[in-house]
C-alpha atoms as a PDB file:
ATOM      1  CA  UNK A   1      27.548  72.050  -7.172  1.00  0.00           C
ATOM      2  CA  UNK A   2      27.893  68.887  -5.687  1.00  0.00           C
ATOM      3  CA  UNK A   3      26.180  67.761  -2.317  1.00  0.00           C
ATOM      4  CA  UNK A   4      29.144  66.714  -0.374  1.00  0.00           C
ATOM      5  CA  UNK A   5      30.923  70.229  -1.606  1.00  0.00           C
ATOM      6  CA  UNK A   6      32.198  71.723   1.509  1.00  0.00           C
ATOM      7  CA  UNK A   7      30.936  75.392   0.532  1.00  0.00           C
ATOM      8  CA  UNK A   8      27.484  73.696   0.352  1.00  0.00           C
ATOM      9  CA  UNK A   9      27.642  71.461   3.432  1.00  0.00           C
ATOM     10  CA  UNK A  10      28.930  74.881   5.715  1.00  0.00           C
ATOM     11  CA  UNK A  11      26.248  76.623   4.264  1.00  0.00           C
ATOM     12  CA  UNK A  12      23.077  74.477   4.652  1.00  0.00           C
ATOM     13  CA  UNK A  13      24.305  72.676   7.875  1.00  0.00           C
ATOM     14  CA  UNK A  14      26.415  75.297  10.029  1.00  0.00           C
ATOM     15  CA  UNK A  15      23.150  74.391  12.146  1.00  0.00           C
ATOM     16  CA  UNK A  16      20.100  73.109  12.082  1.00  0.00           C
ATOM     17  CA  UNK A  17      17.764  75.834  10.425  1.00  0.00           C
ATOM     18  CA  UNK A  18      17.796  75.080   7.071  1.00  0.00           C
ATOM     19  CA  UNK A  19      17.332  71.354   7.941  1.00  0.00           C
ATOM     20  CA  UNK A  20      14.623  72.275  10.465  1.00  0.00           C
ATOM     21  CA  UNK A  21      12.722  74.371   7.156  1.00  0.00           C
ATOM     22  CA  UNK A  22      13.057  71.083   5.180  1.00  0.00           C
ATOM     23  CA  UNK A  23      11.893  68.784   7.872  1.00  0.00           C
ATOM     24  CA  UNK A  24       8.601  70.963   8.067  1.00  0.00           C
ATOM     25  CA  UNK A  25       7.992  70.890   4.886  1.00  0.00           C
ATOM     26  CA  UNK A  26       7.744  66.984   4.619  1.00  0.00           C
ATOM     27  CA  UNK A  27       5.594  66.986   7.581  1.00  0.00           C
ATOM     28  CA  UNK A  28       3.253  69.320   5.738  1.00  0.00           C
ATOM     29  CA  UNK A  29       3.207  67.861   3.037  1.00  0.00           C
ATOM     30  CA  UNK A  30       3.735  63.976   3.095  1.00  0.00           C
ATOM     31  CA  UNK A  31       0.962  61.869   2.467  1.00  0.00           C
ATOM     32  CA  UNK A  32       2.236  58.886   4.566  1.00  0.00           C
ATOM     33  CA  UNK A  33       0.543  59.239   7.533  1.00  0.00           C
ATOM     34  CA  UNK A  34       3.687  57.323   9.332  1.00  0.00           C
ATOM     35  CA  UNK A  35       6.230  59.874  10.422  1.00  0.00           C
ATOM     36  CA  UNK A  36       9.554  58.523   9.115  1.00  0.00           C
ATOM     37  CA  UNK A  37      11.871  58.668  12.629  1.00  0.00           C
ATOM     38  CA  UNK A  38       8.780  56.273  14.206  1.00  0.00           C
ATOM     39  CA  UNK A  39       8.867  54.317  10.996  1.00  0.00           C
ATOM     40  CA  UNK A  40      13.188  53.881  10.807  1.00  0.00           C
ATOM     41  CA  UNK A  41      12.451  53.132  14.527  1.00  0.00           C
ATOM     42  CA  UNK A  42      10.329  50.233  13.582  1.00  0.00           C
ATOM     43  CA  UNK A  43      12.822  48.613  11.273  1.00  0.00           C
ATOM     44  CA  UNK A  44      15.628  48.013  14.207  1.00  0.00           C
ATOM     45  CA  UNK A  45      16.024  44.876  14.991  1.00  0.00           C
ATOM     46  CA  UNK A  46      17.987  45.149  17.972  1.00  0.00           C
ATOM     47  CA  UNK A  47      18.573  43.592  21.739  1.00  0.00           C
ATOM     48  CA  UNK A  48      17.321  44.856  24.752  1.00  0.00           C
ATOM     49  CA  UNK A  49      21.179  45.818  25.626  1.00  0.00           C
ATOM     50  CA  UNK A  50      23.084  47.577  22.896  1.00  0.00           C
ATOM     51  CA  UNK A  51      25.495  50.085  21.686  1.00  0.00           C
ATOM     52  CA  UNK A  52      24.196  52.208  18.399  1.00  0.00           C
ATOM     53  CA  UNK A  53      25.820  54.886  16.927  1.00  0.00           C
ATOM     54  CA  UNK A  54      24.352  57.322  14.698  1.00  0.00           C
ATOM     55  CA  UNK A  55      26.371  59.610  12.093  1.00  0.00           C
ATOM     56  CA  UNK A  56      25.106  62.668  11.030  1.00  0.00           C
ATOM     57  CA  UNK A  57      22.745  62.507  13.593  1.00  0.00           C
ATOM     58  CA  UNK A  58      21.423  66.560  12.764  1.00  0.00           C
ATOM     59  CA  UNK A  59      19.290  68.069  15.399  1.00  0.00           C
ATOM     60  CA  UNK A  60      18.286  64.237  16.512  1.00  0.00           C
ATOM     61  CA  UNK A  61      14.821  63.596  15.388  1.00  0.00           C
ATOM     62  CA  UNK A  62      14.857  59.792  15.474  1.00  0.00           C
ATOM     63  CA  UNK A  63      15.342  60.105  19.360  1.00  0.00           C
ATOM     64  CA  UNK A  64      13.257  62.502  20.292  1.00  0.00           C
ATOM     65  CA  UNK A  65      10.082  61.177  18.455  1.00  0.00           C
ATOM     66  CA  UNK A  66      10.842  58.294  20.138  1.00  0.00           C
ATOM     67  CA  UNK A  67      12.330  58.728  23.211  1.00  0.00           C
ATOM     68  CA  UNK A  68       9.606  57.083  24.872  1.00  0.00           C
ATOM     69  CA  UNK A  69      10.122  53.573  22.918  1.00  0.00           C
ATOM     70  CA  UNK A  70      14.224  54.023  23.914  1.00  0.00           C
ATOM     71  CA  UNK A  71      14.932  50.409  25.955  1.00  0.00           C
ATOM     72  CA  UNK A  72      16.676  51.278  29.074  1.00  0.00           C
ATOM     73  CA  UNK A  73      19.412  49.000  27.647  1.00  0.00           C
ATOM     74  CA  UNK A  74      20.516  51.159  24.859  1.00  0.00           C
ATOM     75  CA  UNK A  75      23.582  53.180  24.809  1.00  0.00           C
ATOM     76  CA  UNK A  76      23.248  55.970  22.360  1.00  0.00           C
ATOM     77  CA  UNK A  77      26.222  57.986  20.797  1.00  0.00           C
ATOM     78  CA  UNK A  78      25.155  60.428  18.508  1.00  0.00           C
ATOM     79  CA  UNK A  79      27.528  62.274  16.043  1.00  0.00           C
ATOM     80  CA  UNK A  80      28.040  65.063  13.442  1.00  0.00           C
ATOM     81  CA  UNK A  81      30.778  66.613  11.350  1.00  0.00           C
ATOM     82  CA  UNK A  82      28.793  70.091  12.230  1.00  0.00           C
ATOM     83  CA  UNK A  83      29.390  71.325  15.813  1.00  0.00           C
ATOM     84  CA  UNK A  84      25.759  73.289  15.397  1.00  0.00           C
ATOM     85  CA  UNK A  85      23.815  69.825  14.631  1.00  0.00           C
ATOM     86  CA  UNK A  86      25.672  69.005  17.935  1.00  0.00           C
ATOM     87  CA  UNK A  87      25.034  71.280  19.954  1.00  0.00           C
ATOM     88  CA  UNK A  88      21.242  71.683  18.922  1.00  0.00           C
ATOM     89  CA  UNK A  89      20.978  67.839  19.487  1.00  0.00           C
ATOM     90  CA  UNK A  90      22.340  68.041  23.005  1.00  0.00           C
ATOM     91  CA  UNK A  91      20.048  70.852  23.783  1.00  0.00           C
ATOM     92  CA  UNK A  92      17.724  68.921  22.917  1.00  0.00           C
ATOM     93  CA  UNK A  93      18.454  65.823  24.606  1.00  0.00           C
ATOM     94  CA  UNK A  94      21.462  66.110  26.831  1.00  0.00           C
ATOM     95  CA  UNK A  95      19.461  64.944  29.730  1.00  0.00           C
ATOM     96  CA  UNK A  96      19.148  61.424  28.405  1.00  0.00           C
ATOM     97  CA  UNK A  97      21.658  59.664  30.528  1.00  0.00           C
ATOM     98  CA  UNK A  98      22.056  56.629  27.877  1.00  0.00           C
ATOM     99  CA  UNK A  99      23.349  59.620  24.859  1.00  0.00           C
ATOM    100  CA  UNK A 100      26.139  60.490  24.565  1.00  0.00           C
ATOM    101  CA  UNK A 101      27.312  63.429  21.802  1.00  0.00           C
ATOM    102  CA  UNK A 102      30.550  64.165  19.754  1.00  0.00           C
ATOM    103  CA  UNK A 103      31.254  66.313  16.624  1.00  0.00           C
ATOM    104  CA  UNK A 104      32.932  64.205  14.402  1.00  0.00           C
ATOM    105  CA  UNK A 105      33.700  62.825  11.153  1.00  0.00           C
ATOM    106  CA  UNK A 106      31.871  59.773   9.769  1.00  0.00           C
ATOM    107  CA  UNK A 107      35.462  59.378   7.601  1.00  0.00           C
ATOM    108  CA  UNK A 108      37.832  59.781  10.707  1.00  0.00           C
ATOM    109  CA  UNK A 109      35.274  58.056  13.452  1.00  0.00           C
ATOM    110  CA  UNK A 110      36.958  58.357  16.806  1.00  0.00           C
ATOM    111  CA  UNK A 111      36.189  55.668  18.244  1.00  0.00           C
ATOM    112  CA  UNK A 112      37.460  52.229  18.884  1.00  0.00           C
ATOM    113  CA  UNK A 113      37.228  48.854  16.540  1.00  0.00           C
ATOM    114  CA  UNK A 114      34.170  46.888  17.140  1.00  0.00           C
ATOM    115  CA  UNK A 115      32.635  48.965  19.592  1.00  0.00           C
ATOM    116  CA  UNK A 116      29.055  49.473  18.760  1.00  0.00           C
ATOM    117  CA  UNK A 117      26.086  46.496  17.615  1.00  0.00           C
ATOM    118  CA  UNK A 118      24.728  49.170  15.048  1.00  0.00           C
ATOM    119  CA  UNK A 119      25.360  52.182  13.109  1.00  0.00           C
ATOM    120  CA  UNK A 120      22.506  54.415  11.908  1.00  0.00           C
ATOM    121  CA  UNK A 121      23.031  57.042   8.975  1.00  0.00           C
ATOM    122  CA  UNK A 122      19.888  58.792   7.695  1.00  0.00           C
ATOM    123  CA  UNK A 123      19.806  60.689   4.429  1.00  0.00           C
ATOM    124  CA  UNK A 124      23.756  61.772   5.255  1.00  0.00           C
ATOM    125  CA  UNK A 125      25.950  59.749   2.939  1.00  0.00           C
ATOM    126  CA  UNK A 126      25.106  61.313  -0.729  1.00  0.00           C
ATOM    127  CA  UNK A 127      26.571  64.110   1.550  1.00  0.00           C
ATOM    128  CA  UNK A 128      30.095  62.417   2.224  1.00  0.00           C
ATOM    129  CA  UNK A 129      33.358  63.076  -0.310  1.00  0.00           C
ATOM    130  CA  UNK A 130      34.791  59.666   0.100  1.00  0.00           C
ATOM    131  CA  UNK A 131      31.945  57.444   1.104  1.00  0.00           C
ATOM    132  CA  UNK A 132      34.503  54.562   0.788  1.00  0.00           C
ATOM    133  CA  UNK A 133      36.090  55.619   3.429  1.00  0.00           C
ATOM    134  CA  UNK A 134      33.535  56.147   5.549  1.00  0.00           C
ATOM    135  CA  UNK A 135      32.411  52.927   4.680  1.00  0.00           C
ATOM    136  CA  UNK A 136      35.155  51.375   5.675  1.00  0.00           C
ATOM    137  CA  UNK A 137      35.075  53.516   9.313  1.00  0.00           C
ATOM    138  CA  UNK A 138      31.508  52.241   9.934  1.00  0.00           C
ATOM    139  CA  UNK A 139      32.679  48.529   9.473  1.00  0.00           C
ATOM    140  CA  UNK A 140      35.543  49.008  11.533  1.00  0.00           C
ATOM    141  CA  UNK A 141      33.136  50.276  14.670  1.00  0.00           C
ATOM    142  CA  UNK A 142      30.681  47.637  14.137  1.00  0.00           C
ATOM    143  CA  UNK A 143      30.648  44.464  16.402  1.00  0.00           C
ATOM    144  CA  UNK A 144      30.665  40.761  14.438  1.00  0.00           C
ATOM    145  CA  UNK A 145      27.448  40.680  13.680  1.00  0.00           C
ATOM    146  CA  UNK A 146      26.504  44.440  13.357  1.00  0.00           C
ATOM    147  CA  UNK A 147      24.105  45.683  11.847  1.00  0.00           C
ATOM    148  CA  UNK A 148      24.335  49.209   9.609  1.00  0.00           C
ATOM    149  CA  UNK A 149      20.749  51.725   9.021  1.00  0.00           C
ATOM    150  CA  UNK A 150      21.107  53.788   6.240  1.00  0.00           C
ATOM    151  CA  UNK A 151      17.964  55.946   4.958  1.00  0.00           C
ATOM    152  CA  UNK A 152      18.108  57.893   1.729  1.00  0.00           C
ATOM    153  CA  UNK A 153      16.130  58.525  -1.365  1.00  0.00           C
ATOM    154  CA  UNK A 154      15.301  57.713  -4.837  1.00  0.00           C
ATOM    155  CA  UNK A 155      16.221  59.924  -7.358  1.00  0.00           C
ATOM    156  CA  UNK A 156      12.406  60.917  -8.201  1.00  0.00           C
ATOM    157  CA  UNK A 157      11.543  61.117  -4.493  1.00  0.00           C
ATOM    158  CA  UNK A 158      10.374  64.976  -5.275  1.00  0.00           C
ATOM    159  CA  UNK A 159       8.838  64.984  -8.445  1.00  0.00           C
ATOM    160  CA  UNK A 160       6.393  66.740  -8.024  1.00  0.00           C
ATOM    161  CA  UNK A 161       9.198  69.538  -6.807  1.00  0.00           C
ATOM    162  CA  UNK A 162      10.762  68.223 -10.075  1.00  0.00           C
ATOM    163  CA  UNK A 163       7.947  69.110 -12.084  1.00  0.00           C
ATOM    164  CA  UNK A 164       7.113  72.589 -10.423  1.00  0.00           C
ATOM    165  CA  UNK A 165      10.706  73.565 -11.251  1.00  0.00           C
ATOM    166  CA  UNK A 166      10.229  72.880 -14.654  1.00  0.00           C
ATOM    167  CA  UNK A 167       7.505  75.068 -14.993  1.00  0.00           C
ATOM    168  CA  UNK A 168       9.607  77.675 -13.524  1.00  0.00           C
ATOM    169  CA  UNK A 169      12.563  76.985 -15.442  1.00  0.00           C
ATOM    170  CA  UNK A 170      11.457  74.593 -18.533  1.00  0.00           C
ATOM    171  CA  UNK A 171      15.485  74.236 -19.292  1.00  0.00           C
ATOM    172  CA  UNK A 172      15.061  71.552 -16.571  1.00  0.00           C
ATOM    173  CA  UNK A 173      13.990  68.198 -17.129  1.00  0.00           C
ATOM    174  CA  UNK A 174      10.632  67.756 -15.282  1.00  0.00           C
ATOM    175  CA  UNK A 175      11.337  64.422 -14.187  1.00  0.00           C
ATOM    176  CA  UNK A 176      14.468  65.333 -12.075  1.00  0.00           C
ATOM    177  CA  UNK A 177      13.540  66.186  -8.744  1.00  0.00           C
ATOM    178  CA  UNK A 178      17.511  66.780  -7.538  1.00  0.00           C
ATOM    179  CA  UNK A 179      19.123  69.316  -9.466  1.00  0.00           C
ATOM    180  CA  UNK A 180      22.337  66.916  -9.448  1.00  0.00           C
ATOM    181  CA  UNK A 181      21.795  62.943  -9.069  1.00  0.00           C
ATOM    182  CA  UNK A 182      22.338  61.520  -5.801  1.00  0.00           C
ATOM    183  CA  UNK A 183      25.776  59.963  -5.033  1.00  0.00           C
ATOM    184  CA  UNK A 184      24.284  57.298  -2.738  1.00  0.00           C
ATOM    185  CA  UNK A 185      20.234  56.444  -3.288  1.00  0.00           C
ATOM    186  CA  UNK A 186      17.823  54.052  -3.271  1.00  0.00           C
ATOM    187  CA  UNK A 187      19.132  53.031  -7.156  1.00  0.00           C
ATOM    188  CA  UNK A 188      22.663  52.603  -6.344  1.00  0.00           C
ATOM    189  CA  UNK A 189      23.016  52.071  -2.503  1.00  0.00           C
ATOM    190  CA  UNK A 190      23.367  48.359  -2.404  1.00  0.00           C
ATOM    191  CA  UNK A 191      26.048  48.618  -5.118  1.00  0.00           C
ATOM    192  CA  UNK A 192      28.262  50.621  -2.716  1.00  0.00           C
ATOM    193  CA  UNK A 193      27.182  48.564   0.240  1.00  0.00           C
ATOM    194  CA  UNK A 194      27.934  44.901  -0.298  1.00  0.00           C
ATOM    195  CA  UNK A 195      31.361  45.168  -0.715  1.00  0.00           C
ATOM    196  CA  UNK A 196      30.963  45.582   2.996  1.00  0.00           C
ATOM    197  CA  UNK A 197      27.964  43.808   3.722  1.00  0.00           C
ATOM    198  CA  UNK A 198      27.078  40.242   3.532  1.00  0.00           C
ATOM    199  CA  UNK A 199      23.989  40.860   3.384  1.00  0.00           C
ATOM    200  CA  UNK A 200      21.771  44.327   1.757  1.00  0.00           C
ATOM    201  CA  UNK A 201      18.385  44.738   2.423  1.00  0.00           C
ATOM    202  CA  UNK A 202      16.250  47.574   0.767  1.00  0.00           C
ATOM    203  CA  UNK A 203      12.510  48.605   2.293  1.00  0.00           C
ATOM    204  CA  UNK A 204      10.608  51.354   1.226  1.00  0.00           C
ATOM    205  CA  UNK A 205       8.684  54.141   3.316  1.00  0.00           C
END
Protein backbone atom coordinates (compact mmCIF):
# COMPACT_ATOMS: atom_id res chain seq x y z
CA UNK A 1 0.00 0.00 0.00
CA UNK A 2 1.06 3.17 -1.08
CA UNK A 3 -0.60 6.59 -0.02
CA UNK A 4 -1.39 8.01 -3.34
CA UNK A 5 -2.93 4.30 -4.31
CA UNK A 6 -6.27 5.05 -5.68
CA UNK A 7 -8.01 2.06 -3.68
CA UNK A 8 -6.63 3.88 -0.59
CA UNK A 9 -7.37 7.50 -1.52
CA UNK A 10 -11.40 6.32 -2.46
CA UNK A 11 -11.45 4.68 0.65
CA UNK A 12 -10.18 7.15 3.32
CA UNK A 13 -11.35 10.32 1.40
CA UNK A 14 -14.77 9.45 -0.47
CA UNK A 15 -15.61 12.21 2.30
CA UNK A 16 -14.60 13.73 5.06
CA UNK A 17 -15.17 11.18 8.03
CA UNK A 18 -12.21 9.47 8.28
CA UNK A 19 -10.29 12.80 7.97
CA UNK A 20 -12.69 14.41 10.46
CA UNK A 21 -11.64 11.11 13.10
CA UNK A 22 -7.96 12.05 12.44
CA UNK A 23 -8.33 15.74 12.84
CA UNK A 24 -9.86 15.03 16.41
CA UNK A 25 -7.47 13.08 17.39
CA UNK A 26 -4.61 15.73 16.98
CA UNK A 27 -6.71 18.17 18.71
CA UNK A 28 -6.88 15.78 21.63
CA UNK A 29 -3.91 15.02 21.76
CA UNK A 30 -1.33 17.70 20.55
CA UNK A 31 0.65 19.38 22.97
CA UNK A 32 1.10 22.63 20.94
CA UNK A 33 -1.26 24.73 22.28
CA UNK A 34 -1.36 26.62 18.65
CA UNK A 35 -3.97 25.00 16.48
CA UNK A 36 -2.19 24.37 13.16
CA UNK A 37 -4.93 26.13 10.49
CA UNK A 38 -4.37 29.55 12.89
CA UNK A 39 -0.69 28.77 12.86
CA UNK A 40 -0.38 28.03 8.58
CA UNK A 41 -2.57 31.21 8.71
CA UNK A 42 0.16 33.09 10.39
CA UNK A 43 2.88 32.17 7.96
CA UNK A 44 1.05 33.96 4.75
CA UNK A 45 2.60 36.63 3.71
CA UNK A 46 0.18 38.01 1.47
CA UNK A 47 -1.54 41.52 0.15
CA UNK A 48 -4.57 42.91 1.22
CA UNK A 49 -5.97 41.98 -2.48
CA UNK A 50 -5.23 38.50 -3.69
CA UNK A 51 -6.12 35.39 -5.46
CA UNK A 52 -5.12 31.95 -3.41
CA UNK A 53 -5.91 28.72 -4.34
CA UNK A 54 -5.90 25.80 -2.20
CA UNK A 55 -5.60 22.00 -3.44
CA UNK A 56 -6.87 19.38 -1.53
CA UNK A 57 -8.57 21.72 0.42
CA UNK A 58 -10.68 18.56 2.53
CA UNK A 59 -13.57 19.71 4.55
CA UNK A 60 -11.75 23.40 4.72
CA UNK A 61 -10.39 23.84 8.13
CA UNK A 62 -7.87 26.59 7.41
CA UNK A 63 -10.94 28.87 6.51
CA UNK A 64 -13.19 28.24 8.85
CA UNK A 65 -10.85 28.63 11.95
CA UNK A 66 -10.14 31.64 10.49
CA UNK A 67 -12.73 33.07 8.73
CA UNK A 68 -12.75 35.94 10.89
CA UNK A 69 -8.95 37.01 10.02
CA UNK A 70 -10.10 36.49 5.96
CA UNK A 71 -9.16 40.27 4.38
CA UNK A 72 -12.08 41.37 2.44
CA UNK A 73 -9.57 41.45 -0.45
CA UNK A 74 -9.03 37.81 -0.80
CA UNK A 75 -10.46 35.69 -3.43
CA UNK A 76 -10.55 32.13 -2.31
CA UNK A 77 -10.87 29.02 -4.67
CA UNK A 78 -10.82 25.98 -2.91
CA UNK A 79 -10.34 22.50 -4.59
CA UNK A 80 -10.35 18.67 -4.28
CA UNK A 81 -9.95 15.58 -6.42
CA UNK A 82 -12.91 14.12 -3.98
CA UNK A 83 -16.39 15.52 -4.79
CA UNK A 84 -17.31 14.61 -0.85
CA UNK A 85 -14.34 16.98 0.54
CA UNK A 86 -16.25 19.38 -1.83
CA UNK A 87 -19.26 19.25 -1.06
CA UNK A 88 -18.67 19.08 2.84
CA UNK A 89 -16.46 22.25 2.35
CA UNK A 90 -19.21 24.17 0.62
CA UNK A 91 -21.63 23.18 3.26
CA UNK A 92 -19.61 24.47 5.29
CA UNK A 93 -18.76 27.65 3.82
CA UNK A 94 -20.67 28.30 0.66
CA UNK A 95 -21.94 31.49 2.05
CA UNK A 96 -18.57 33.18 1.90
CA UNK A 97 -19.00 35.31 -1.13
CA UNK A 98 -15.01 35.61 -1.72
CA UNK A 99 -14.87 31.19 -2.08
CA UNK A 100 -15.33 29.78 -4.61
CA UNK A 101 -15.34 25.59 -4.90
CA UNK A 102 -14.43 23.00 -7.67
CA UNK A 103 -13.63 19.22 -7.59
CA UNK A 104 -10.61 18.88 -9.33
CA UNK A 105 -7.32 17.52 -9.91
CA UNK A 106 -4.17 19.15 -8.49
CA UNK A 107 -2.42 17.22 -11.80
CA UNK A 108 -5.04 18.50 -14.43
CA UNK A 109 -5.80 22.11 -12.58
CA UNK A 110 -8.51 23.79 -14.59
CA UNK A 111 -7.71 26.83 -14.49
CA UNK A 112 -5.88 29.43 -16.41
CA UNK A 113 -1.86 30.31 -16.49
CA UNK A 114 -0.87 32.76 -13.92
CA UNK A 115 -4.03 33.26 -12.36
CA UNK A 116 -3.66 33.10 -8.68
CA UNK A 117 -0.71 35.09 -6.16
CA UNK A 118 -0.61 31.76 -4.04
CA UNK A 119 -1.26 28.18 -3.89
CA UNK A 120 -1.82 26.40 -0.56
CA UNK A 121 -1.48 22.45 -0.24
CA UNK A 122 -1.64 21.02 3.29
CA UNK A 123 -0.54 17.50 4.12
CA UNK A 124 -1.99 16.44 0.35
CA UNK A 125 1.02 15.86 -1.86
CA UNK A 126 2.66 12.47 -0.31
CA UNK A 127 -0.95 11.70 -1.53
CA UNK A 128 -0.40 12.60 -5.35
CA UNK A 129 0.91 9.74 -8.11
CA UNK A 130 2.89 12.13 -10.16
CA UNK A 131 3.75 14.99 -7.90
CA UNK A 132 5.87 16.28 -10.86
CA UNK A 133 3.17 16.96 -12.55
CA UNK A 134 1.33 18.55 -10.23
CA UNK A 135 4.20 20.50 -9.59
CA UNK A 136 4.44 21.68 -12.67
CA UNK A 137 0.32 22.61 -12.67
CA UNK A 138 0.84 24.70 -9.48
CA UNK A 139 3.67 26.78 -11.22
CA UNK A 140 1.75 27.21 -14.19
CA UNK A 141 -1.34 28.92 -12.01
CA UNK A 142 0.92 30.96 -10.01
CA UNK A 143 1.42 34.75 -10.82
CA UNK A 144 5.38 36.06 -11.24
CA UNK A 145 6.09 36.30 -8.02
CA UNK A 146 3.79 33.61 -6.40
CA UNK A 147 4.12 32.23 -3.65
CA UNK A 148 3.35 28.17 -2.97
CA UNK A 149 2.18 26.75 1.04
CA UNK A 150 2.80 23.35 1.40
CA UNK A 151 2.36 21.62 5.01
CA UNK A 152 3.39 18.05 5.62
CA UNK A 153 5.29 15.95 8.05
CA UNK A 154 8.40 14.38 9.15
CA UNK A 155 8.72 10.92 8.95
CA UNK A 156 8.77 10.46 12.96
CA UNK A 157 5.95 12.99 13.37
CA UNK A 158 3.93 9.97 15.29
CA UNK A 159 6.29 8.17 17.19
CA UNK A 160 4.85 7.73 19.83
CA UNK A 161 1.98 5.95 17.43
CA UNK A 162 5.22 4.36 16.08
CA UNK A 163 6.17 2.99 19.23
CA UNK A 164 2.61 1.80 20.45
CA UNK A 165 2.45 -0.21 17.22
CA UNK A 166 5.42 -1.90 17.99
CA UNK A 167 4.26 -3.10 21.08
CA UNK A 168 1.35 -4.42 19.30
CA UNK A 169 3.13 -5.85 16.53
CA UNK A 170 7.06 -5.98 17.58
CA UNK A 171 7.74 -7.09 13.67
CA UNK A 172 7.58 -3.27 13.28
CA UNK A 173 10.31 -1.03 13.80
CA UNK A 174 9.35 1.24 16.77
CA UNK A 175 10.80 4.19 15.36
CA UNK A 176 8.54 4.29 12.20
CA UNK A 177 5.55 6.11 12.84
CA UNK A 178 4.15 5.65 8.92
CA UNK A 179 3.79 2.21 8.03
CA UNK A 180 5.31 3.24 4.47
CA UNK A 181 7.75 6.44 4.25
CA UNK A 182 6.31 9.52 3.06
CA UNK A 183 6.71 10.41 -0.66
CA UNK A 184 6.89 14.16 0.04
CA UNK A 185 7.99 15.26 3.91
CA UNK A 186 9.68 17.49 5.84
CA UNK A 187 13.18 15.34 4.87
CA UNK A 188 12.77 15.43 1.25
CA UNK A 189 10.31 18.31 0.33
CA UNK A 190 12.75 20.94 -0.68
CA UNK A 191 14.49 18.36 -2.91
CA UNK A 192 11.30 18.07 -5.02
CA UNK A 193 10.57 21.75 -4.70
CA UNK A 194 13.43 23.83 -6.01
CA UNK A 195 13.46 22.63 -9.26
CA UNK A 196 10.47 24.91 -9.26
CA UNK A 197 11.23 27.29 -6.73
CA UNK A 198 13.82 29.89 -6.47
CA UNK A 199 13.60 30.01 -3.33
CA UNK A 200 12.50 26.93 -0.35
CA UNK A 201 11.83 27.81 2.95
CA UNK A 202 11.17 25.14 5.74
CA UNK A 203 9.46 26.23 9.38
CA UNK A 204 8.43 23.96 11.85
CA UNK A 205 5.06 23.79 13.96
Amino acid sequence: MTYSDPEYLTRQYRDASNLNARIALHERFSTNSHSLPRWIFDNFELQERASILEVGCGPGRLWTENLERLPTGWDITLSDASPGMVAEAETRLGSERSLEFYVADVQELPFEGERFDAVVANHVLHHVPDRERALSEIARVLRPGGTMYAATNGELAHSEMGWMQHVLDPSRPPERSFPTPLAFSLENGAEQLSPWFSVVTLRRF
